[in-house]
PDB file of N, CA and C in Angstrom:
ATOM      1  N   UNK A   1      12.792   1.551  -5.804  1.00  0.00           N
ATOM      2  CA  UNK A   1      12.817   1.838  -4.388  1.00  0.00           C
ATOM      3  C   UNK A   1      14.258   1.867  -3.881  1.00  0.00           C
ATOM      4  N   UNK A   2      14.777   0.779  -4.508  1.00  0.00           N
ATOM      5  CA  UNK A   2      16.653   1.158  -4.534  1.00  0.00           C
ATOM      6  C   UNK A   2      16.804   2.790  -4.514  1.00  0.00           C
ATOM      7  N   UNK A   3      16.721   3.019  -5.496  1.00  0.00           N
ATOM      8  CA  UNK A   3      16.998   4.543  -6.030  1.00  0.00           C
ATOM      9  C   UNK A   3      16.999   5.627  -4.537  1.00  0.00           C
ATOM     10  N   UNK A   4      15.761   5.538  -4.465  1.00  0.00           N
ATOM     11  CA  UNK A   4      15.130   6.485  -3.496  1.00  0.00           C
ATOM     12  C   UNK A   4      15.850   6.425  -1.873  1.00  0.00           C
ATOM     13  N   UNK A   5      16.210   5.090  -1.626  1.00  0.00           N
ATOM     14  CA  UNK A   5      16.338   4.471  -0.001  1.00  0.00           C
ATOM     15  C   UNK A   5      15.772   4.012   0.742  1.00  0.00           C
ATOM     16  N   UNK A   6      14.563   3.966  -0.545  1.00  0.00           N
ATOM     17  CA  UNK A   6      13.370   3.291   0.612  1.00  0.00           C
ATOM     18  C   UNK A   6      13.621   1.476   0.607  1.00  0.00           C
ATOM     19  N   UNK A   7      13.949   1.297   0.386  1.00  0.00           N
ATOM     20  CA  UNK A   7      14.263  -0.488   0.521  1.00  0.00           C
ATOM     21  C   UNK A   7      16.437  -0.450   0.183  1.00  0.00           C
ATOM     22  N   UNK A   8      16.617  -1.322   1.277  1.00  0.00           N
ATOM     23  CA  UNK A   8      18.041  -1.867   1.265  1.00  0.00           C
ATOM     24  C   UNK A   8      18.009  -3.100   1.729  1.00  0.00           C
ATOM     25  N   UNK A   9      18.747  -3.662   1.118  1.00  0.00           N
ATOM     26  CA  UNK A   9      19.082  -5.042   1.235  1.00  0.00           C
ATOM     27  C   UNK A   9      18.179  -5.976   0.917  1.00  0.00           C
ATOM     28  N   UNK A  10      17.067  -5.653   0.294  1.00  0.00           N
ATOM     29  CA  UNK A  10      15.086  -6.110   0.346  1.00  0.00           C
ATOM     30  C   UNK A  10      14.624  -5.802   1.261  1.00  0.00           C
ATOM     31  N   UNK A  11      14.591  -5.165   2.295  1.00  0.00           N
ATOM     32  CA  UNK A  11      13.912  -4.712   3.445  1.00  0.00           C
ATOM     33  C   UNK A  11      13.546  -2.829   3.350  1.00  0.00           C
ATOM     34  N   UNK A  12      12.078  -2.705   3.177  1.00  0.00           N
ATOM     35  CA  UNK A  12      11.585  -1.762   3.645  1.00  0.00           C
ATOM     36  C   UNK A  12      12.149  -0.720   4.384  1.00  0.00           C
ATOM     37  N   UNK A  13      12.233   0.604   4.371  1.00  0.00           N
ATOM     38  CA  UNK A  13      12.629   1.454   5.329  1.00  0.00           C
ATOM     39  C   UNK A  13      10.961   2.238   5.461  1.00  0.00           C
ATOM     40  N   UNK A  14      10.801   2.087   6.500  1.00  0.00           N
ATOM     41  CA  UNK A  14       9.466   2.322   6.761  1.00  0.00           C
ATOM     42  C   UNK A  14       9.297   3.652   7.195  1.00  0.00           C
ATOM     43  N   UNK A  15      10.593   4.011   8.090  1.00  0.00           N
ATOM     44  CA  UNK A  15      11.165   5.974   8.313  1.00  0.00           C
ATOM     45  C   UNK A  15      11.265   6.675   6.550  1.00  0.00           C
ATOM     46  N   UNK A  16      11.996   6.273   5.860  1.00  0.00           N
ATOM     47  CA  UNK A  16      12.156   6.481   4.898  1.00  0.00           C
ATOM     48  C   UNK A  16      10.822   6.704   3.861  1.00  0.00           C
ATOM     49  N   UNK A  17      10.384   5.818   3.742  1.00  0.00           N
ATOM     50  CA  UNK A  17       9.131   5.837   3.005  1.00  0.00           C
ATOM     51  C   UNK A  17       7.913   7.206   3.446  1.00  0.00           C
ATOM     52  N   UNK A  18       8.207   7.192   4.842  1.00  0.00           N
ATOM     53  CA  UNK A  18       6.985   8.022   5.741  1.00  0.00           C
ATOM     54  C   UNK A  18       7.644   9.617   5.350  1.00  0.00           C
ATOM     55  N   UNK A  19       8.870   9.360   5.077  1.00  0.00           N
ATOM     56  CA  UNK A  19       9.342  11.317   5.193  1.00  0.00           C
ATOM     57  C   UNK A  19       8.999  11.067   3.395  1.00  0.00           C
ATOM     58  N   UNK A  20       9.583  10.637   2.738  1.00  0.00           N
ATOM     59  CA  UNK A  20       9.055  10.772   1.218  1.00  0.00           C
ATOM     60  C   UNK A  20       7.775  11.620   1.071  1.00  0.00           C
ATOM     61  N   UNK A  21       6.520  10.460   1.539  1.00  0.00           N
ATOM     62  CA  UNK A  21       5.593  10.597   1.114  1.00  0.00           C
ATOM     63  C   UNK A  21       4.992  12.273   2.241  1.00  0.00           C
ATOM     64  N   UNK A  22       5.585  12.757   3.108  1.00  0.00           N
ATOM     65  CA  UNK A  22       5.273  13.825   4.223  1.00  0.00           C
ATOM     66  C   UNK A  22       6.158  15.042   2.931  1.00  0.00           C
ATOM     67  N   UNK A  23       7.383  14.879   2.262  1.00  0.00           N
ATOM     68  CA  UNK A  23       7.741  15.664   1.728  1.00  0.00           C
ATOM     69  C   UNK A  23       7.114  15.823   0.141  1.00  0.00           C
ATOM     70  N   UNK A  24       6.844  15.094  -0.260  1.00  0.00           N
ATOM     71  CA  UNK A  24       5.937  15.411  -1.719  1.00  0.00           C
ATOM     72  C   UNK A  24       5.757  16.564  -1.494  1.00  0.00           C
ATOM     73  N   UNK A  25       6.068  17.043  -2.900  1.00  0.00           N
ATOM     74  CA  UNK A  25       5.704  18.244  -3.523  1.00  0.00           C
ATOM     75  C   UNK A  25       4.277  18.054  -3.838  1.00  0.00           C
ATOM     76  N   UNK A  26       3.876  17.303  -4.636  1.00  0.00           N
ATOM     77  CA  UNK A  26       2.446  17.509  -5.502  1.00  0.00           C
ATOM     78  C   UNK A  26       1.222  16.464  -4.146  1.00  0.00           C
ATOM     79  N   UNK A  27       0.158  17.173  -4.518  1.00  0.00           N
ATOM     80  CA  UNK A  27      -0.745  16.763  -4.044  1.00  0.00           C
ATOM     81  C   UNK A  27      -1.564  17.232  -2.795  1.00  0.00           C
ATOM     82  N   UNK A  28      -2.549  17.167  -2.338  1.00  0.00           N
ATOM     83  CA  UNK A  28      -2.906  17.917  -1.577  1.00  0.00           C
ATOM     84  C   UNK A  28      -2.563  17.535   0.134  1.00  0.00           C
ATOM     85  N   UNK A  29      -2.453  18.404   0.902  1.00  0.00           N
ATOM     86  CA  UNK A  29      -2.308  17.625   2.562  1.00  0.00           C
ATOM     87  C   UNK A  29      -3.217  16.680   2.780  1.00  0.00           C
ATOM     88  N   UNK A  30      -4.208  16.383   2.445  1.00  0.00           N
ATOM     89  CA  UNK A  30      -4.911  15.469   2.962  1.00  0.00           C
ATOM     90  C   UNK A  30      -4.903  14.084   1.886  1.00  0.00           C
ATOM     91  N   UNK A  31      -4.230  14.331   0.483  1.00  0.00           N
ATOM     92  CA  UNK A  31      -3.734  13.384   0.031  1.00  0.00           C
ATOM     93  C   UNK A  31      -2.619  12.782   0.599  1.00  0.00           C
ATOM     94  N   UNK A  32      -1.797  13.335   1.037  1.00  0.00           N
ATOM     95  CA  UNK A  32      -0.909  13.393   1.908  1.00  0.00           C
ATOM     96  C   UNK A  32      -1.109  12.305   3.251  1.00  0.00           C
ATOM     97  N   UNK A  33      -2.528  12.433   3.550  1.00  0.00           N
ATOM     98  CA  UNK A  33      -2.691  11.838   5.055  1.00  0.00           C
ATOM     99  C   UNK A  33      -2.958  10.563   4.498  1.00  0.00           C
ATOM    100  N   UNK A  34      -4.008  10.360   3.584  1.00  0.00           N
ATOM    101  CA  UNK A  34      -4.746   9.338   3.430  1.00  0.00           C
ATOM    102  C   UNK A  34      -3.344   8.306   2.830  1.00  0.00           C
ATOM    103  N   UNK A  35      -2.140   9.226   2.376  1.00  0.00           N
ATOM    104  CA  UNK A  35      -1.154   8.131   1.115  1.00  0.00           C
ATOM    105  C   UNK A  35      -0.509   7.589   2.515  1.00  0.00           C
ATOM    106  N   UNK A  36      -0.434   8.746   3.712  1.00  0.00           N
ATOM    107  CA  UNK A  36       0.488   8.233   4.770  1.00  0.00           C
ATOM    108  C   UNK A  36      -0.166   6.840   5.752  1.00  0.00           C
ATOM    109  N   UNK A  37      -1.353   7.173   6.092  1.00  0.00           N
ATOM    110  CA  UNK A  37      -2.177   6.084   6.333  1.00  0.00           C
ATOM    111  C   UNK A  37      -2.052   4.481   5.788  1.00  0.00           C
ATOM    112  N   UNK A  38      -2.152   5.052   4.573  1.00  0.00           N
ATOM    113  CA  UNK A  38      -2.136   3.301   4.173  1.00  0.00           C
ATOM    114  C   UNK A  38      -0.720   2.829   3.765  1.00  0.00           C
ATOM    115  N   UNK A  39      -0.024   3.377   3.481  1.00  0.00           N
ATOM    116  CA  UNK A  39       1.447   3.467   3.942  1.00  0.00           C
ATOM    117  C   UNK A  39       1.368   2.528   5.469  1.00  0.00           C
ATOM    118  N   UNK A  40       1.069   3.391   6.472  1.00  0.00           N
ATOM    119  CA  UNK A  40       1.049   2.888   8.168  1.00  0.00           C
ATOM    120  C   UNK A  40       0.371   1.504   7.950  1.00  0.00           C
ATOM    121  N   UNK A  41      -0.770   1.460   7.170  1.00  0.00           N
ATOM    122  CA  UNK A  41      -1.639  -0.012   7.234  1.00  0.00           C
ATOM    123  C   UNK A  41      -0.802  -0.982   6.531  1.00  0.00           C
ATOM    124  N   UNK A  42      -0.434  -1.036   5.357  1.00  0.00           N
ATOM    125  CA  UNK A  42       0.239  -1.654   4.487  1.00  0.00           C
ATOM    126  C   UNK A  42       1.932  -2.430   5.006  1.00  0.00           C
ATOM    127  N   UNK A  43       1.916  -1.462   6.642  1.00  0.00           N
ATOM    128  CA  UNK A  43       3.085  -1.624   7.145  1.00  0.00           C
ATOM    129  C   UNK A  43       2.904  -2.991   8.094  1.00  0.00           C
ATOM    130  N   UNK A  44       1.686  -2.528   9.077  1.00  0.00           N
ATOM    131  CA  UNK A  44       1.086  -3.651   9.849  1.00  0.00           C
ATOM    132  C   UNK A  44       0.392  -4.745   9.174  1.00  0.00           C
ATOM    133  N   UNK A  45      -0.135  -4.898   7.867  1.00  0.00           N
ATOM    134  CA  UNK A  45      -0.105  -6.131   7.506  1.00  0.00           C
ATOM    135  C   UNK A  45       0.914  -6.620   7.141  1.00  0.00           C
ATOM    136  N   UNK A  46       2.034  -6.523   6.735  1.00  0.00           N
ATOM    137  CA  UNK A  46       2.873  -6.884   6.238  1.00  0.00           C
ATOM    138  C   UNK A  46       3.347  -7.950   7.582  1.00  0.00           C
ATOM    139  N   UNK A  47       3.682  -6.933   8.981  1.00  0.00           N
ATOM    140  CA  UNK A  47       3.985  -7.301  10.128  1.00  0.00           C
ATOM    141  C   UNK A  47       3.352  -8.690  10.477  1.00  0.00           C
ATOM    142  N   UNK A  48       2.002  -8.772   9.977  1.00  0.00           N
ATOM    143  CA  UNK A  48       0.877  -9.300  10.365  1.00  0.00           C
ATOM    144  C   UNK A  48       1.496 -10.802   9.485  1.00  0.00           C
ATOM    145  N   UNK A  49       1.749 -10.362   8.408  1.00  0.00           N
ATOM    146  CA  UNK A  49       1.952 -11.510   7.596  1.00  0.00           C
ATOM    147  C   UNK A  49       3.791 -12.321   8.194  1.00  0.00           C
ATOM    148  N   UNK A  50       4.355 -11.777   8.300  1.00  0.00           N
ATOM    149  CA  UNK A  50       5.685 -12.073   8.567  1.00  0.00           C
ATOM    150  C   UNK A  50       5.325 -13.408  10.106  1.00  0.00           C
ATOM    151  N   UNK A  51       4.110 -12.734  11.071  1.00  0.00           N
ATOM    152  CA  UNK A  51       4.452 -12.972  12.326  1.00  0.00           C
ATOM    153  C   UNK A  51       3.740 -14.666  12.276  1.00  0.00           C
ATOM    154  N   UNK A  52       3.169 -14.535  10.890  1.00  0.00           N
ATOM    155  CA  UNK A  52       1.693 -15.747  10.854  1.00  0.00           C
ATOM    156  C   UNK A  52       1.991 -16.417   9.251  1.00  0.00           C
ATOM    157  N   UNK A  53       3.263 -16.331   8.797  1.00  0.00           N
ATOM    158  CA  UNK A  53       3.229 -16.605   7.673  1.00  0.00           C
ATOM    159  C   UNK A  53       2.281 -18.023   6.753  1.00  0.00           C
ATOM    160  N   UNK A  54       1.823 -17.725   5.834  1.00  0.00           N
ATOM    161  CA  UNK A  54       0.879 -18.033   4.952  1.00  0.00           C
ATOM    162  C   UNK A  54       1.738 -19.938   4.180  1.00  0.00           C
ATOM    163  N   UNK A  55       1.188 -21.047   4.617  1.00  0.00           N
ATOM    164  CA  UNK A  55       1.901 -21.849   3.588  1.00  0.00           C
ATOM    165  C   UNK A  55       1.733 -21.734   2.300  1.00  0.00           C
ATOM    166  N   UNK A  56       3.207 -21.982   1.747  1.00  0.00           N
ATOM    167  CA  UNK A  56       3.052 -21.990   0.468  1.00  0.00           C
ATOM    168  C   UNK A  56       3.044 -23.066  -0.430  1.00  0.00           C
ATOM    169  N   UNK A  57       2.522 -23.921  -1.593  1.00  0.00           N
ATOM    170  CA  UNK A  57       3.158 -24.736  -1.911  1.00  0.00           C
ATOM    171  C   UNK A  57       3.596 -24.749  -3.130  1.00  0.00           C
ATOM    172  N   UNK A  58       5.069 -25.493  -3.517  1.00  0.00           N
ATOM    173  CA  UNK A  58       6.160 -24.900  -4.300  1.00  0.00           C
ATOM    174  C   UNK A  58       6.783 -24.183  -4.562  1.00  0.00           C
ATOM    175  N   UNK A  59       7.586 -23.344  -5.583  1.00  0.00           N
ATOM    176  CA  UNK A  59       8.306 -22.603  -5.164  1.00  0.00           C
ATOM    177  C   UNK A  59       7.973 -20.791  -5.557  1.00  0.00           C
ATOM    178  N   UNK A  60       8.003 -20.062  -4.817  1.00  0.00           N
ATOM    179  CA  UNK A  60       7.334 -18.777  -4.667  1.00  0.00           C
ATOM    180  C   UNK A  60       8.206 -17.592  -4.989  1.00  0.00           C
ATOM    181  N   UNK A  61       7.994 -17.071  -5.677  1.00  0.00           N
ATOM    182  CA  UNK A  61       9.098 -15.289  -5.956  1.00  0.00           C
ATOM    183  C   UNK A  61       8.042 -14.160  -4.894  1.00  0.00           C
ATOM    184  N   UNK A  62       9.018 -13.858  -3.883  1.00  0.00           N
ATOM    185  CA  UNK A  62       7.986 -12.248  -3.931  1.00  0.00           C
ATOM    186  C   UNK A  62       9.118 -11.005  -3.593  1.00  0.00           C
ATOM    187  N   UNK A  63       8.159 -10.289  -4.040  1.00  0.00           N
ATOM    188  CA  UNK A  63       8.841  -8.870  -4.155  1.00  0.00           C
ATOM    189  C   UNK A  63       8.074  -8.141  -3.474  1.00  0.00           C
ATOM    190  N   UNK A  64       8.744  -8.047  -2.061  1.00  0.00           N
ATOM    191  CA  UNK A  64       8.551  -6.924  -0.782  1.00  0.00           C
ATOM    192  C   UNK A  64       7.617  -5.578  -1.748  1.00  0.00           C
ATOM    193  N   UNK A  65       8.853  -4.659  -2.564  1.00  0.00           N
ATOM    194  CA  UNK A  65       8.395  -3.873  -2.938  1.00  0.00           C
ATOM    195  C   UNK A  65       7.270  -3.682  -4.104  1.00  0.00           C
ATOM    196  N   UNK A  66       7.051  -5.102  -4.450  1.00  0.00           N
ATOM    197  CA  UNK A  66       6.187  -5.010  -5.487  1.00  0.00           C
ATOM    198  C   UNK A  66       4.570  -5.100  -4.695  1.00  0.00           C
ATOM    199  N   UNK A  67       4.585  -5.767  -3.559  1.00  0.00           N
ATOM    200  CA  UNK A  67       3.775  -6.056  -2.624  1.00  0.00           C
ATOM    201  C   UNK A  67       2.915  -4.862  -1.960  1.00  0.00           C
ATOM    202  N   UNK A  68       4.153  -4.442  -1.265  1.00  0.00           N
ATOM    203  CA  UNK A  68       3.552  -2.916  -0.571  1.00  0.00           C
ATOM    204  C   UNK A  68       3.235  -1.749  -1.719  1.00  0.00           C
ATOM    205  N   UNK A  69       3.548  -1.963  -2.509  1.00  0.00           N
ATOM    206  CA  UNK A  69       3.257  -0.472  -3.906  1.00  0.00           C
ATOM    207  C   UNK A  69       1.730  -1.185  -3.850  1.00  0.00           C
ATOM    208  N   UNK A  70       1.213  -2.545  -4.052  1.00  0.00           N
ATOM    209  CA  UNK A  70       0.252  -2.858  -4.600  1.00  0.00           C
ATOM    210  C   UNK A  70      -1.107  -2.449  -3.198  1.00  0.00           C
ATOM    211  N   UNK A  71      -0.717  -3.090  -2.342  1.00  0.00           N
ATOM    212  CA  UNK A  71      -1.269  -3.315  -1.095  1.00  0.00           C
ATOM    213  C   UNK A  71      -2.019  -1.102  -0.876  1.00  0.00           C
ATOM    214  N   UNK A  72       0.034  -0.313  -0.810  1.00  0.00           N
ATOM    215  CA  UNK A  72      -0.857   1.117  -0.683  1.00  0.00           C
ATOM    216  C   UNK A  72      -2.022   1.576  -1.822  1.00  0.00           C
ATOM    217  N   UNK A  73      -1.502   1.217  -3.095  1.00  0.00           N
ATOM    218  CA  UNK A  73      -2.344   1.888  -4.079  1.00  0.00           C
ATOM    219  C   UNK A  73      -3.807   1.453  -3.851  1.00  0.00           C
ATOM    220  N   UNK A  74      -3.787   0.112  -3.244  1.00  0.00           N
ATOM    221  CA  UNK A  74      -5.744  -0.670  -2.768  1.00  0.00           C
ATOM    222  C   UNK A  74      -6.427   0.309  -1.968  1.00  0.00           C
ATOM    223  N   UNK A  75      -5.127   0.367  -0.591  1.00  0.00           N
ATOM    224  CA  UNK A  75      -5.681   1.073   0.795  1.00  0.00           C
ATOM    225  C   UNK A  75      -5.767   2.296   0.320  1.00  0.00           C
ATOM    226  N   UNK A  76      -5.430   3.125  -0.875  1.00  0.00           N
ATOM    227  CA  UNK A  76      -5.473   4.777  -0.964  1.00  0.00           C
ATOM    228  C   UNK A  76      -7.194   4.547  -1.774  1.00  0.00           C
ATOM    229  N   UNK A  77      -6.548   3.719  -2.604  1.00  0.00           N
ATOM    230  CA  UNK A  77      -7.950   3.472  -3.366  1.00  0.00           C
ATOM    231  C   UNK A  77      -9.269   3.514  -2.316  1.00  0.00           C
ATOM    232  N   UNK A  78      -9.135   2.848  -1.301  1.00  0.00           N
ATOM    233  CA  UNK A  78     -10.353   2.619  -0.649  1.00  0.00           C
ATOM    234  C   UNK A  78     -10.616   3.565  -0.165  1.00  0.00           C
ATOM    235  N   UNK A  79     -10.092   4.609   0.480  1.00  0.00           N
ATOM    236  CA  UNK A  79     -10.340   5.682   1.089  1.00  0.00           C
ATOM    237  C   UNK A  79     -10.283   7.111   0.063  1.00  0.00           C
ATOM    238  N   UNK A  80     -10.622   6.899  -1.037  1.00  0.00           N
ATOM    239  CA  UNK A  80     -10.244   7.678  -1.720  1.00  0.00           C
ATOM    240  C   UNK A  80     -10.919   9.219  -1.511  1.00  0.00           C
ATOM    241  N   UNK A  81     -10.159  10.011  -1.836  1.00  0.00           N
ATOM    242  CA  UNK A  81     -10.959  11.625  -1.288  1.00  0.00           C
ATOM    243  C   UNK A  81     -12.441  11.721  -2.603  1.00  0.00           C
ATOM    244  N   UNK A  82     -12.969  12.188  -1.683  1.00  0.00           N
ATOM    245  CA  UNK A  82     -13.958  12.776  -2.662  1.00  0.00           C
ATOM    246  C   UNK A  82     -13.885  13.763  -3.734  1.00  0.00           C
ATOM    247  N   UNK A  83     -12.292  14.589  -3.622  1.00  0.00           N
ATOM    248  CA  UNK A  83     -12.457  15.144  -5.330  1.00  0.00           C
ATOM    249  C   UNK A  83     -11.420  14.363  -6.051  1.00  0.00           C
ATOM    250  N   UNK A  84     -11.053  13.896  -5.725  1.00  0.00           N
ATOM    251  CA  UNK A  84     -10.581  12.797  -6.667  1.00  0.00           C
ATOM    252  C   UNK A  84     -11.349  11.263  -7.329  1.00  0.00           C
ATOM    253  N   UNK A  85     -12.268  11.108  -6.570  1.00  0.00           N
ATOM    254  CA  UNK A  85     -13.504   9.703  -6.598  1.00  0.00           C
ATOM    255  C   UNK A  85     -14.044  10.193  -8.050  1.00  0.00           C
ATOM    256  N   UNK A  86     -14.599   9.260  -8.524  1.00  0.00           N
ATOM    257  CA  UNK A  86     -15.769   9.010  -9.481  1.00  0.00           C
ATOM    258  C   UNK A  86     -16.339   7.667  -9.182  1.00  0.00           C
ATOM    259  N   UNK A  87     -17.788   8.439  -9.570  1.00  0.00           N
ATOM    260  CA  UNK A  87     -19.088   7.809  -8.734  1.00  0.00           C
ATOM    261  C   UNK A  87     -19.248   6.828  -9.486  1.00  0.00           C
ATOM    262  N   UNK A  88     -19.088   6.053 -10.321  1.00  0.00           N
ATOM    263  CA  UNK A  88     -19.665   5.043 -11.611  1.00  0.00           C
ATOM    264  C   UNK A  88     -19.389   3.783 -11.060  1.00  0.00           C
ATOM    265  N   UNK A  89     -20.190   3.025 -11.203  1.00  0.00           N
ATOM    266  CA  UNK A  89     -20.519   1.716 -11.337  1.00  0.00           C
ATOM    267  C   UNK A  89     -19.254   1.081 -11.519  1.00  0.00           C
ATOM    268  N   UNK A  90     -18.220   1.188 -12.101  1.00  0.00           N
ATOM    269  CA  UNK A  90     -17.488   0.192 -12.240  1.00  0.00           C
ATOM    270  C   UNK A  90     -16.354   0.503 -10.923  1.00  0.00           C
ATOM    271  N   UNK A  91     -15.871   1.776 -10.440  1.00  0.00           N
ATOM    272  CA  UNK A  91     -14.912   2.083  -9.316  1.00  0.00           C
ATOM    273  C   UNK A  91     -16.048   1.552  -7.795  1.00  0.00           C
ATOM    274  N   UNK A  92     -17.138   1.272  -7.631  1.00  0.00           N
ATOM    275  CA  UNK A  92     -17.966   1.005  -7.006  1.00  0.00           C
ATOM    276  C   UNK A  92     -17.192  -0.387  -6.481  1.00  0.00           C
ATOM    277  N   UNK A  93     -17.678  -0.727  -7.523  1.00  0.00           N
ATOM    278  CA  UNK A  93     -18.188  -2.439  -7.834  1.00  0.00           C
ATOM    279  C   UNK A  93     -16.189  -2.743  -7.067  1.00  0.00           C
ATOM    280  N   UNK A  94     -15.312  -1.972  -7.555  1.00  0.00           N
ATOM    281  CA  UNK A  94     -13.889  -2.235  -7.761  1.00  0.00           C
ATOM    282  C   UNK A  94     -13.251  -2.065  -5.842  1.00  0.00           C
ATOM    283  N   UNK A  95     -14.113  -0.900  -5.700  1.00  0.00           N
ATOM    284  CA  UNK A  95     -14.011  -0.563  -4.308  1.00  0.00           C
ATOM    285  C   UNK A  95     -14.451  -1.900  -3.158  1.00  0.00           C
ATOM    286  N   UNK A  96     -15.460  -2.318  -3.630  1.00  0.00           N
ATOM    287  CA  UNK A  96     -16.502  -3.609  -2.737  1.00  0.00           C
ATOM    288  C   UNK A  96     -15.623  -4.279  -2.971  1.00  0.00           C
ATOM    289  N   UNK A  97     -14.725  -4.951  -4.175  1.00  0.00           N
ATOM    290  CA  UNK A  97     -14.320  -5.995  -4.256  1.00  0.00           C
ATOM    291  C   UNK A  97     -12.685  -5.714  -3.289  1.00  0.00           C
ATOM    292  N   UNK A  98     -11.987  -4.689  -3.390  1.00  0.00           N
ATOM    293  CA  UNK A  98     -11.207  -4.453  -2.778  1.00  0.00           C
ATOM    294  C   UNK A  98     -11.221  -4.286  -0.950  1.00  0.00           C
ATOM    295  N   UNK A  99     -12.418  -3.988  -1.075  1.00  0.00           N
ATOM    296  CA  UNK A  99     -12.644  -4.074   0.786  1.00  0.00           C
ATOM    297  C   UNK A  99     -12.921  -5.381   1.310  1.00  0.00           C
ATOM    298  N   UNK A 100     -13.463  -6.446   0.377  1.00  0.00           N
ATOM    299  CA  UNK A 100     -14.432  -7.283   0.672  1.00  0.00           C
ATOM    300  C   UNK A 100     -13.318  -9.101   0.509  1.00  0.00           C
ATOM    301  N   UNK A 101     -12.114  -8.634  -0.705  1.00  0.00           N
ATOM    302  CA  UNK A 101     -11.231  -9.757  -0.734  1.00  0.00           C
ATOM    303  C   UNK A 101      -9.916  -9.462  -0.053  1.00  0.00           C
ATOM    304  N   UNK A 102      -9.437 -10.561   0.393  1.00  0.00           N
ATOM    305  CA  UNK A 102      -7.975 -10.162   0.961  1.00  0.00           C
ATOM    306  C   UNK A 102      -6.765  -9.970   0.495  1.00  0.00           C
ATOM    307  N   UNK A 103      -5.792  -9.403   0.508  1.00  0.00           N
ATOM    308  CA  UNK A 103      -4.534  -8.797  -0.352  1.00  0.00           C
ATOM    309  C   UNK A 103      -3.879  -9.736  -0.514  1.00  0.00           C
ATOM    310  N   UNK A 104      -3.584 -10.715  -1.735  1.00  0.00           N
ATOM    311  CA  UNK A 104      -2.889 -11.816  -1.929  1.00  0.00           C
ATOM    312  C   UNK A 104      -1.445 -11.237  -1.220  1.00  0.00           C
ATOM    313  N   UNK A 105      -0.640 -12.295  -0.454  1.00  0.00           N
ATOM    314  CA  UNK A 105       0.384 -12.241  -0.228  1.00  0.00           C
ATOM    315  C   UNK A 105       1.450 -12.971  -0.832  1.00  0.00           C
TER     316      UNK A 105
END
């Protein structure tokens, strides 16, 4: 995320991230919406978490960017387009559990 500009100093560029994912080459516009979306969601929990932070006990590593990569790939997951979905039992089961537990922070 160094690379790109989307994170300096450990902090998120949240402008940055939003034109990336608006300029992709590959994928369809409405992949496009749904990646930008949870992008936007992934932004306000984060917010959410900063404003209400979580105790911890002992000592904790986190990685901003390892966080939000994980957090969008859930939220794209959940909304996933229908030609990209498969119907089987196990992305089901993966989907429920992803809507249904909360995004470790």
């Amino acid at each position: 995320m160094n690379a790109t500009g989307t994170m300096t100093n450990g902090m998120l560029d949240q402008n940055r991230i939003l034109q990336l994912v608006a300029a992709s080459s590959t994928g369809s516009p409405a992949l496009k919406s749904v990646t930008s979306a949870a992008c936007i969601r992934c932004f306000q929990m984060r917010q959410q978490r900063v404003q209400q932070p979580l105790p911890r006990a002992g000592t904790f590593c986190s990685s901003e960017a390892a966080q939000f990569l994980s957090c969008v790939n859930m939220e794209t997951f959940k909304t996933c387009l229908q030609e990209y979905w498969t119907n089987s039992s196990s992305c089901i089961t993966l989907r429920k559990f992803i809507e249904n537990c909360p995004i470790p922070s």
